[in-house]
C-alpha atoms as a PDB file:
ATOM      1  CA  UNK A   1    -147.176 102.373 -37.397  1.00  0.00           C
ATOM      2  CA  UNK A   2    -145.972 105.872 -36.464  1.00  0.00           C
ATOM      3  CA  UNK A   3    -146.431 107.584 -33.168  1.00  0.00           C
ATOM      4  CA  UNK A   4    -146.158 111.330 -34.772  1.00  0.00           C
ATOM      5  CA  UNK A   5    -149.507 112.907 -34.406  1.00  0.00           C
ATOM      6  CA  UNK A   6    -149.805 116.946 -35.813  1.00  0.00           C
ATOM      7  CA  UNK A   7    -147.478 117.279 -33.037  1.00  0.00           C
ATOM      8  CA  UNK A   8    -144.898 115.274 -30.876  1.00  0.00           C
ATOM      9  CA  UNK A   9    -145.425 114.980 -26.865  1.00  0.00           C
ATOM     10  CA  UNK A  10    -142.993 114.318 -24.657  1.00  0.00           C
ATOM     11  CA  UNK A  11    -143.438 110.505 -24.177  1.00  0.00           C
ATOM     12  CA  UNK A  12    -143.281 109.905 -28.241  1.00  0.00           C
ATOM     13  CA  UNK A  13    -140.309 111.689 -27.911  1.00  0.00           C
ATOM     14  CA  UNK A  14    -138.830 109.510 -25.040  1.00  0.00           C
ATOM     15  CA  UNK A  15    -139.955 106.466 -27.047  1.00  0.00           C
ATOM     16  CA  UNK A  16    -138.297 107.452 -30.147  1.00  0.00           C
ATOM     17  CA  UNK A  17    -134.976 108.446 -28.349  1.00  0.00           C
ATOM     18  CA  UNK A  18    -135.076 105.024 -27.067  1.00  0.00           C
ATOM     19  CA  UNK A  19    -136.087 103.390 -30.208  1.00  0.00           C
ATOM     20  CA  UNK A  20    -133.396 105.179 -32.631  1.00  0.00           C
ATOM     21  CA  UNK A  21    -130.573 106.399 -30.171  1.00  0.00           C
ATOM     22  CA  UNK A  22    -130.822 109.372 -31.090  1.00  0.00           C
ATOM     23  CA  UNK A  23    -131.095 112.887 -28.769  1.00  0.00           C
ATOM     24  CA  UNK A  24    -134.292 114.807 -27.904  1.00  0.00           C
ATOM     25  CA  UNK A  25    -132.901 117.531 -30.240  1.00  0.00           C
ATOM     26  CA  UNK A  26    -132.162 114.901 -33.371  1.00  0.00           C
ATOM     27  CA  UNK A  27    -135.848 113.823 -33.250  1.00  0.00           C
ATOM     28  CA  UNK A  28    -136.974 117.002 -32.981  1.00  0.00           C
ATOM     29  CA  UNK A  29    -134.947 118.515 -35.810  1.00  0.00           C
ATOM     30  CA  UNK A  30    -136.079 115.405 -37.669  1.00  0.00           C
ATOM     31  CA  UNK A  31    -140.166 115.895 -37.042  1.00  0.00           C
ATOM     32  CA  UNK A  32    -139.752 119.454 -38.580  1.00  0.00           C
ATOM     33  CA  UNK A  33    -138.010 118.253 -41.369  1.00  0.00           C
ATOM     34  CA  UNK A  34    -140.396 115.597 -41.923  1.00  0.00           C
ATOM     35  CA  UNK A  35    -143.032 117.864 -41.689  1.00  0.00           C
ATOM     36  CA  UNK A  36    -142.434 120.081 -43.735  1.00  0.00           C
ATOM     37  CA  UNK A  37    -141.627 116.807 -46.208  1.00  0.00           C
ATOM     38  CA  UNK A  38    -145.112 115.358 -45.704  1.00  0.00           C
ATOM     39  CA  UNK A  39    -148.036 116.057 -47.462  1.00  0.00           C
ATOM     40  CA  UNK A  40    -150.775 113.776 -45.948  1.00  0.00           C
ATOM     41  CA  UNK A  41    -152.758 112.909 -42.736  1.00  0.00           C
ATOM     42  CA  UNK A  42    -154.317 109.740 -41.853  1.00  0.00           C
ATOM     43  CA  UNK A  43    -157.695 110.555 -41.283  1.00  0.00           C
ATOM     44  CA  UNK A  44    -157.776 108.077 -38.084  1.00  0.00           C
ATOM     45  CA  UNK A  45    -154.605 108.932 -36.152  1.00  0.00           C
ATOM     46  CA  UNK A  46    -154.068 112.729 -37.718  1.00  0.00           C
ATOM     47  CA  UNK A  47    -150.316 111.354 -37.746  1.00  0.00           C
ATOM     48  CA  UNK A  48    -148.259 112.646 -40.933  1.00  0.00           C
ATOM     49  CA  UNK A  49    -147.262 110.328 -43.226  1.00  0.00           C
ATOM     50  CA  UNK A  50    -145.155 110.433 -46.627  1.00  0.00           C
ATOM     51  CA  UNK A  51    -145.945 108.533 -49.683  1.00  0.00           C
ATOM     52  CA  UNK A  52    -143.513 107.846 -52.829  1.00  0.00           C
ATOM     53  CA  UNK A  53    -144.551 110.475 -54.546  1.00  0.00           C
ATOM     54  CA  UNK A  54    -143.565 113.171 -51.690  1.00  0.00           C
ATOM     55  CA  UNK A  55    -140.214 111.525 -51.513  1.00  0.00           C
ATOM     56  CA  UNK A  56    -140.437 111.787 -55.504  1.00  0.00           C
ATOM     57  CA  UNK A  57    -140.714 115.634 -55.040  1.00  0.00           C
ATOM     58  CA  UNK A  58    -137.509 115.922 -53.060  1.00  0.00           C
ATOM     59  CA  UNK A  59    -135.008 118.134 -55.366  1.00  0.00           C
ATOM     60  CA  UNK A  60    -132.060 116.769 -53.519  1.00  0.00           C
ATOM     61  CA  UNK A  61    -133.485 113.102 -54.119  1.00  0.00           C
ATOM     62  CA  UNK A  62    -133.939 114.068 -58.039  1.00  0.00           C
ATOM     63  CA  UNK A  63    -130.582 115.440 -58.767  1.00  0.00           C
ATOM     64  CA  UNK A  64    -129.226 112.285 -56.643  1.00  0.00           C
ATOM     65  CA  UNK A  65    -128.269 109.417 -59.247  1.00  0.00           C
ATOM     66  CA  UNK A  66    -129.211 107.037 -56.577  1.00  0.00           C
ATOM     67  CA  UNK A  67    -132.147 108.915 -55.007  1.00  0.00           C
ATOM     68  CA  UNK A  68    -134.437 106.140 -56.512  1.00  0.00           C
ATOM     69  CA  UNK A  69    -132.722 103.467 -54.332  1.00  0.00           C
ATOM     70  CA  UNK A  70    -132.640 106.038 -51.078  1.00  0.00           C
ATOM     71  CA  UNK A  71    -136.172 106.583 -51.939  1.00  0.00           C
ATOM     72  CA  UNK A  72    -136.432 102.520 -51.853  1.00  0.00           C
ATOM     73  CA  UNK A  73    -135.051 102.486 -48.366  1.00  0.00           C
ATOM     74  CA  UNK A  74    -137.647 103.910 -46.720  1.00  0.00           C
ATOM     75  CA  UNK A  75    -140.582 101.351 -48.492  1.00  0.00           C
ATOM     76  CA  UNK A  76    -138.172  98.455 -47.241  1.00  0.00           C
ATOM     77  CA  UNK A  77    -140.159  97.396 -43.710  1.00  0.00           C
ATOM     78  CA  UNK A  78    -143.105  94.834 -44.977  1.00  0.00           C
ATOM     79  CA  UNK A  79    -146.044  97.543 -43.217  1.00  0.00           C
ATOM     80  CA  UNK A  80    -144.481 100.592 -44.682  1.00  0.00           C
ATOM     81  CA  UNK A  81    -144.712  98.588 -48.140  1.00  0.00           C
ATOM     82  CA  UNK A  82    -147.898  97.176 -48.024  1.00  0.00           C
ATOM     83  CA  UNK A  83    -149.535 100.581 -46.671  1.00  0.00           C
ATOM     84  CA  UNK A  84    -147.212 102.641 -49.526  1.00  0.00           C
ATOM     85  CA  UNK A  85    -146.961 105.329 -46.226  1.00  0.00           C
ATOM     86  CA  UNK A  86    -143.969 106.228 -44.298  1.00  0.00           C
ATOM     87  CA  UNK A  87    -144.889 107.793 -40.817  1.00  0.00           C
ATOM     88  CA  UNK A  88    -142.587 109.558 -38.796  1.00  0.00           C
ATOM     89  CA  UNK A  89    -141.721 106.493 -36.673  1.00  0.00           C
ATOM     90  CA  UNK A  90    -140.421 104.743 -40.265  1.00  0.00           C
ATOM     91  CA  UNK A  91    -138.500 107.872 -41.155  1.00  0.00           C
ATOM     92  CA  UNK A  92    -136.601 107.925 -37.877  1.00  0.00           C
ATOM     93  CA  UNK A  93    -135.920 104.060 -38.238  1.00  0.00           C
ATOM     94  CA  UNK A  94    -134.447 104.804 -41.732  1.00  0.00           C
ATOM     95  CA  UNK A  95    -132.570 107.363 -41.062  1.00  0.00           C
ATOM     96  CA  UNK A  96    -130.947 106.277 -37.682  1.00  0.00           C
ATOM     97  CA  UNK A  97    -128.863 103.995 -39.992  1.00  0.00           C
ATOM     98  CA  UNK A  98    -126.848 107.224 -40.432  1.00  0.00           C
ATOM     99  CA  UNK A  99    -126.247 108.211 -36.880  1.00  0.00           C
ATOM    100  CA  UNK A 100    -122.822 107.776 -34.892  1.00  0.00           C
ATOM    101  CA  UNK A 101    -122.186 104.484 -34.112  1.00  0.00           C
ATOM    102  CA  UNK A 102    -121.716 104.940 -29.934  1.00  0.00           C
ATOM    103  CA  UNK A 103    -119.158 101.986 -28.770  1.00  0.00           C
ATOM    104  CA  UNK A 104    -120.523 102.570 -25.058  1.00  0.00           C
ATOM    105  CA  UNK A 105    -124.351 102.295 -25.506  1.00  0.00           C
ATOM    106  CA  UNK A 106    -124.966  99.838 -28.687  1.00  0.00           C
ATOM    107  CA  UNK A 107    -127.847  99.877 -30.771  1.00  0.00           C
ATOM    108  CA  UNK A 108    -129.726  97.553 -32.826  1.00  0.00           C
ATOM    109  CA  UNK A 109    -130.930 100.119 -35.705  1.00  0.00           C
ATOM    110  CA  UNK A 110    -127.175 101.362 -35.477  1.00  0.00           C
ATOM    111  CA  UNK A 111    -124.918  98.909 -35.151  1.00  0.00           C
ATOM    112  CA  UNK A 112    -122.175  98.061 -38.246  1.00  0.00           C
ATOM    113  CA  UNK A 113    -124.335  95.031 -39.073  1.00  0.00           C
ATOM    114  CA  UNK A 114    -127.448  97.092 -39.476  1.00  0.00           C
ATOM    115  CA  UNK A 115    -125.088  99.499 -41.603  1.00  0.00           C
ATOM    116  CA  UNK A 116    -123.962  96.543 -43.618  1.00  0.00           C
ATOM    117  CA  UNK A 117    -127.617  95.557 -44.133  1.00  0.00           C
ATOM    118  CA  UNK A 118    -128.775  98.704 -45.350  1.00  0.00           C
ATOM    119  CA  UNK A 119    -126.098  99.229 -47.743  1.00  0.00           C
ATOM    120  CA  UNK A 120    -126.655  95.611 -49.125  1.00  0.00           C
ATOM    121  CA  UNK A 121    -129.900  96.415 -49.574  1.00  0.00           C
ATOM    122  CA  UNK A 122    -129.115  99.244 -51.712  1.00  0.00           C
ATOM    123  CA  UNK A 123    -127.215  97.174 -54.229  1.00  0.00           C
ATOM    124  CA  UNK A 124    -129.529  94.146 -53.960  1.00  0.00           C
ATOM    125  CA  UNK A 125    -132.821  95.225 -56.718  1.00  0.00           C
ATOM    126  CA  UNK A 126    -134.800  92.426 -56.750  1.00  0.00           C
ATOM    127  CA  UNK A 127    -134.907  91.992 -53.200  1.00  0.00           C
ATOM    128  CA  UNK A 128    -133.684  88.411 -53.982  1.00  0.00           C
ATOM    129  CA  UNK A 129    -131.127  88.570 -50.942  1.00  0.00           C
ATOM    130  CA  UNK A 130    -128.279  88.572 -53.403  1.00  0.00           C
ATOM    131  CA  UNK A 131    -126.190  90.560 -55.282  1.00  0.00           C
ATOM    132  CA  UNK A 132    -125.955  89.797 -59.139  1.00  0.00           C
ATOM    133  CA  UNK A 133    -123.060  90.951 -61.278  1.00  0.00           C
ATOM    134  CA  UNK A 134    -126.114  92.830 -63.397  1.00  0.00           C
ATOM    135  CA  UNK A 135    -127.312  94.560 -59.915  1.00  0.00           C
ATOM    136  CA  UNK A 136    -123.630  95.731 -59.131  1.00  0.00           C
ATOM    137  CA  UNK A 137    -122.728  97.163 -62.798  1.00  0.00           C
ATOM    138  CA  UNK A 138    -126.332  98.775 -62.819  1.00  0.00           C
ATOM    139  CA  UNK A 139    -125.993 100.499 -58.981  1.00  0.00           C
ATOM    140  CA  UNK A 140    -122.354 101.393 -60.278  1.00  0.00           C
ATOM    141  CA  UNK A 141    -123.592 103.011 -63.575  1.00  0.00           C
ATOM    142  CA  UNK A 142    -126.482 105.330 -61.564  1.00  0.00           C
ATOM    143  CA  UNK A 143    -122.885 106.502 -58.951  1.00  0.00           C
ATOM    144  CA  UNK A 144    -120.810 107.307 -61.413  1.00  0.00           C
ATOM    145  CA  UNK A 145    -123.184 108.115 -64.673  1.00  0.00           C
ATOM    146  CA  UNK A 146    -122.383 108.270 -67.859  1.00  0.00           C
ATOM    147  CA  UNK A 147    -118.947 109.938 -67.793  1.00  0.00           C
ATOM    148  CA  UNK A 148    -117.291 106.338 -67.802  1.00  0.00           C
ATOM    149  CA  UNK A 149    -117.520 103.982 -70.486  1.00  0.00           C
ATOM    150  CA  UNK A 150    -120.116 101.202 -70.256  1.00  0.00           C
ATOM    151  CA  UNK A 151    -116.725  98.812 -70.785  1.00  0.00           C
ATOM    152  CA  UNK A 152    -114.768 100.266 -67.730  1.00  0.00           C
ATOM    153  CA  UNK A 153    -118.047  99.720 -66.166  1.00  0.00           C
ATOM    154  CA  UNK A 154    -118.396  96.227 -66.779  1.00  0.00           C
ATOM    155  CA  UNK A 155    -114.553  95.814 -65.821  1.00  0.00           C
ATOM    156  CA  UNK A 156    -115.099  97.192 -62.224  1.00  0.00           C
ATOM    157  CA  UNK A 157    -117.981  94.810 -61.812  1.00  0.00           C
ATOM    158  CA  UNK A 158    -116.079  92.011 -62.881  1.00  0.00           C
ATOM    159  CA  UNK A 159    -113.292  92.574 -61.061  1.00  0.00           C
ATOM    160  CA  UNK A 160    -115.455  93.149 -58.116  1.00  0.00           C
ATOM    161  CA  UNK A 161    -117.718  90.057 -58.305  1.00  0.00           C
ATOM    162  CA  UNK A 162    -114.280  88.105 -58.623  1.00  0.00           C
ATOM    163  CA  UNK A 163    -113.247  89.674 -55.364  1.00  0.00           C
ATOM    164  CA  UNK A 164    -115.974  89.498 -53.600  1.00  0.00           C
ATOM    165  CA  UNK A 165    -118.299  86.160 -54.790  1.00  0.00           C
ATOM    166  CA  UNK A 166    -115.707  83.859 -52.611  1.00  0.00           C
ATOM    167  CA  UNK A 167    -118.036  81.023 -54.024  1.00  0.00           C
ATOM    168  CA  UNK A 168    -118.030  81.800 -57.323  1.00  0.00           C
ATOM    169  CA  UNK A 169    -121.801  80.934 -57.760  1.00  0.00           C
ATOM    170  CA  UNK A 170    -122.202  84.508 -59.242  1.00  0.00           C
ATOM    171  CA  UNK A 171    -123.766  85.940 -56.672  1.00  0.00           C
ATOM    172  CA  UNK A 172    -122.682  88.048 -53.545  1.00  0.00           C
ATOM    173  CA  UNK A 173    -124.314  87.019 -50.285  1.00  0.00           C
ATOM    174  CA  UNK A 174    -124.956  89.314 -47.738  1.00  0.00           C
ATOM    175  CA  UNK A 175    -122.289  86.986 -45.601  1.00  0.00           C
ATOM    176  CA  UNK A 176    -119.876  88.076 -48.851  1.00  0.00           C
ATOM    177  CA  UNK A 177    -120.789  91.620 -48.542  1.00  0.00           C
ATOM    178  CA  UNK A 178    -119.836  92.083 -45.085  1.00  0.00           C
ATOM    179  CA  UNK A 179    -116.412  90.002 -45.983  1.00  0.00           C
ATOM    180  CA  UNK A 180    -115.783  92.023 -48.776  1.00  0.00           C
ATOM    181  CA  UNK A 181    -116.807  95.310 -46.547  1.00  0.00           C
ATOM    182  CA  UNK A 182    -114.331  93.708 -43.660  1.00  0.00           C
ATOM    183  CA  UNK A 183    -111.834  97.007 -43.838  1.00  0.00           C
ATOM    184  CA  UNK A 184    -114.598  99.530 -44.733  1.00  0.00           C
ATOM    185  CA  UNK A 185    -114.779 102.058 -41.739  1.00  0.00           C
ATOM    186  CA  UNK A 186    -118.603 101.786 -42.642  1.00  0.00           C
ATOM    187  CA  UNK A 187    -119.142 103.350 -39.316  1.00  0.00           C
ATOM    188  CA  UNK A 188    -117.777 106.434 -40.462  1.00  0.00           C
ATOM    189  CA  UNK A 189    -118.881 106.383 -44.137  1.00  0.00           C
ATOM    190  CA  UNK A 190    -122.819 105.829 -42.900  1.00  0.00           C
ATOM    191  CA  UNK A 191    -123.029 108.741 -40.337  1.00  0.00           C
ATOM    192  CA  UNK A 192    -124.019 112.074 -40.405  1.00  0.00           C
ATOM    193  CA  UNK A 193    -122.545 114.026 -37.504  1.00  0.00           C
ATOM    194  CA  UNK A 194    -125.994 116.078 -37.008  1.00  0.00           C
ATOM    195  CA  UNK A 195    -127.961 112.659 -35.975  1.00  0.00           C
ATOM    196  CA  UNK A 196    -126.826 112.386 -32.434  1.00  0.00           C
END
């Protein structure tokens, strides 16, 4: 699935800049980083690709109380899980979640809904396409660790799920998230100013 062989040419580059929205310069700074992330080659292609483990080696990611879930992110598309290998192409995708959002030129990978998404994702576990009240408490737990008791824990999920779950089923829908997420400035929380 990725189009990074032991070195980037000029039309993978144009590709990717058109896939992701993101500069010449992002992609490159990203392929170097990635690099010097991955550990592996496939043997056909001679593209680089990253497995869990090599994610699983990333200090940052360790010390991170939700690196596990970040970590998750990137084994989300259906090929990248069933081959257990991110590729350059799946990194970019990934992290192009995190770029700018640019009012004038719109993009798919980018937009708030795609933000939304991604951050539902990270709460949702199972996969299920719901949030449970057990999901929310356990996400909150790994943010803000063990300096809060487990009962002012359970409080702000409660609290929460009553907010939020507008059909009381016990569940939050993605439709719920984004309600709940209506006067989030996700567009500024999910971007990191060096992706352009």
């Amino acid at each position: 699935m990725g189009s990074a062989a032991s070195s980037l040419n000029e039309f993978e580059i144009e590709k990717l800049a058109l896939e992701s929205g993101l500069s010449r310069s992002g992609i490159l700074t990203l392929y170097k980083r990635f690099t010097s992330l991955a550990k592996h080659r496939d043997r056909t292609t001679n593209e680089y690709f990253m497995t869990e483990q090599d994610f699983l080696d990333i200090q940052e990611l360790q010390l991170n109380p939700l690196g596990r879930r970040i970590i998750d992110a990137f084994f989300a598309d259906a090929e990248v899980q069933s081959t257990r290998r991110v590729y350059f192409r799946d990194f970019v995708k990934v992290l192009s979640h995190f770029r700018p959002i640019n009012k004038n030129k719109p993009h798919p990978w980018n937009s708030r809904e795609a933000k939304l998404r991604f951050a539902f994702t990270m709460y949702d576990l199972d996969k299920s396409g719901m949030i449970t009240k057990d999901e929310f408490r356990d996400i909150l737990q790994m943010m803000i660790g063990a300096n809060v008791p487990m009962e002012q824990v359970n409080s702000i999920a409660d609290r929460t799920m009553r907010e939020a779950d507008r059909d009381d089923d016990g569940c939050i829908t993605f439709a719920e998230f984004c309600e709940a997420m209506e006067k989030t400035d996700i567009e500024q929380k999910m971007s990191f100013r060096f992706l352009t």
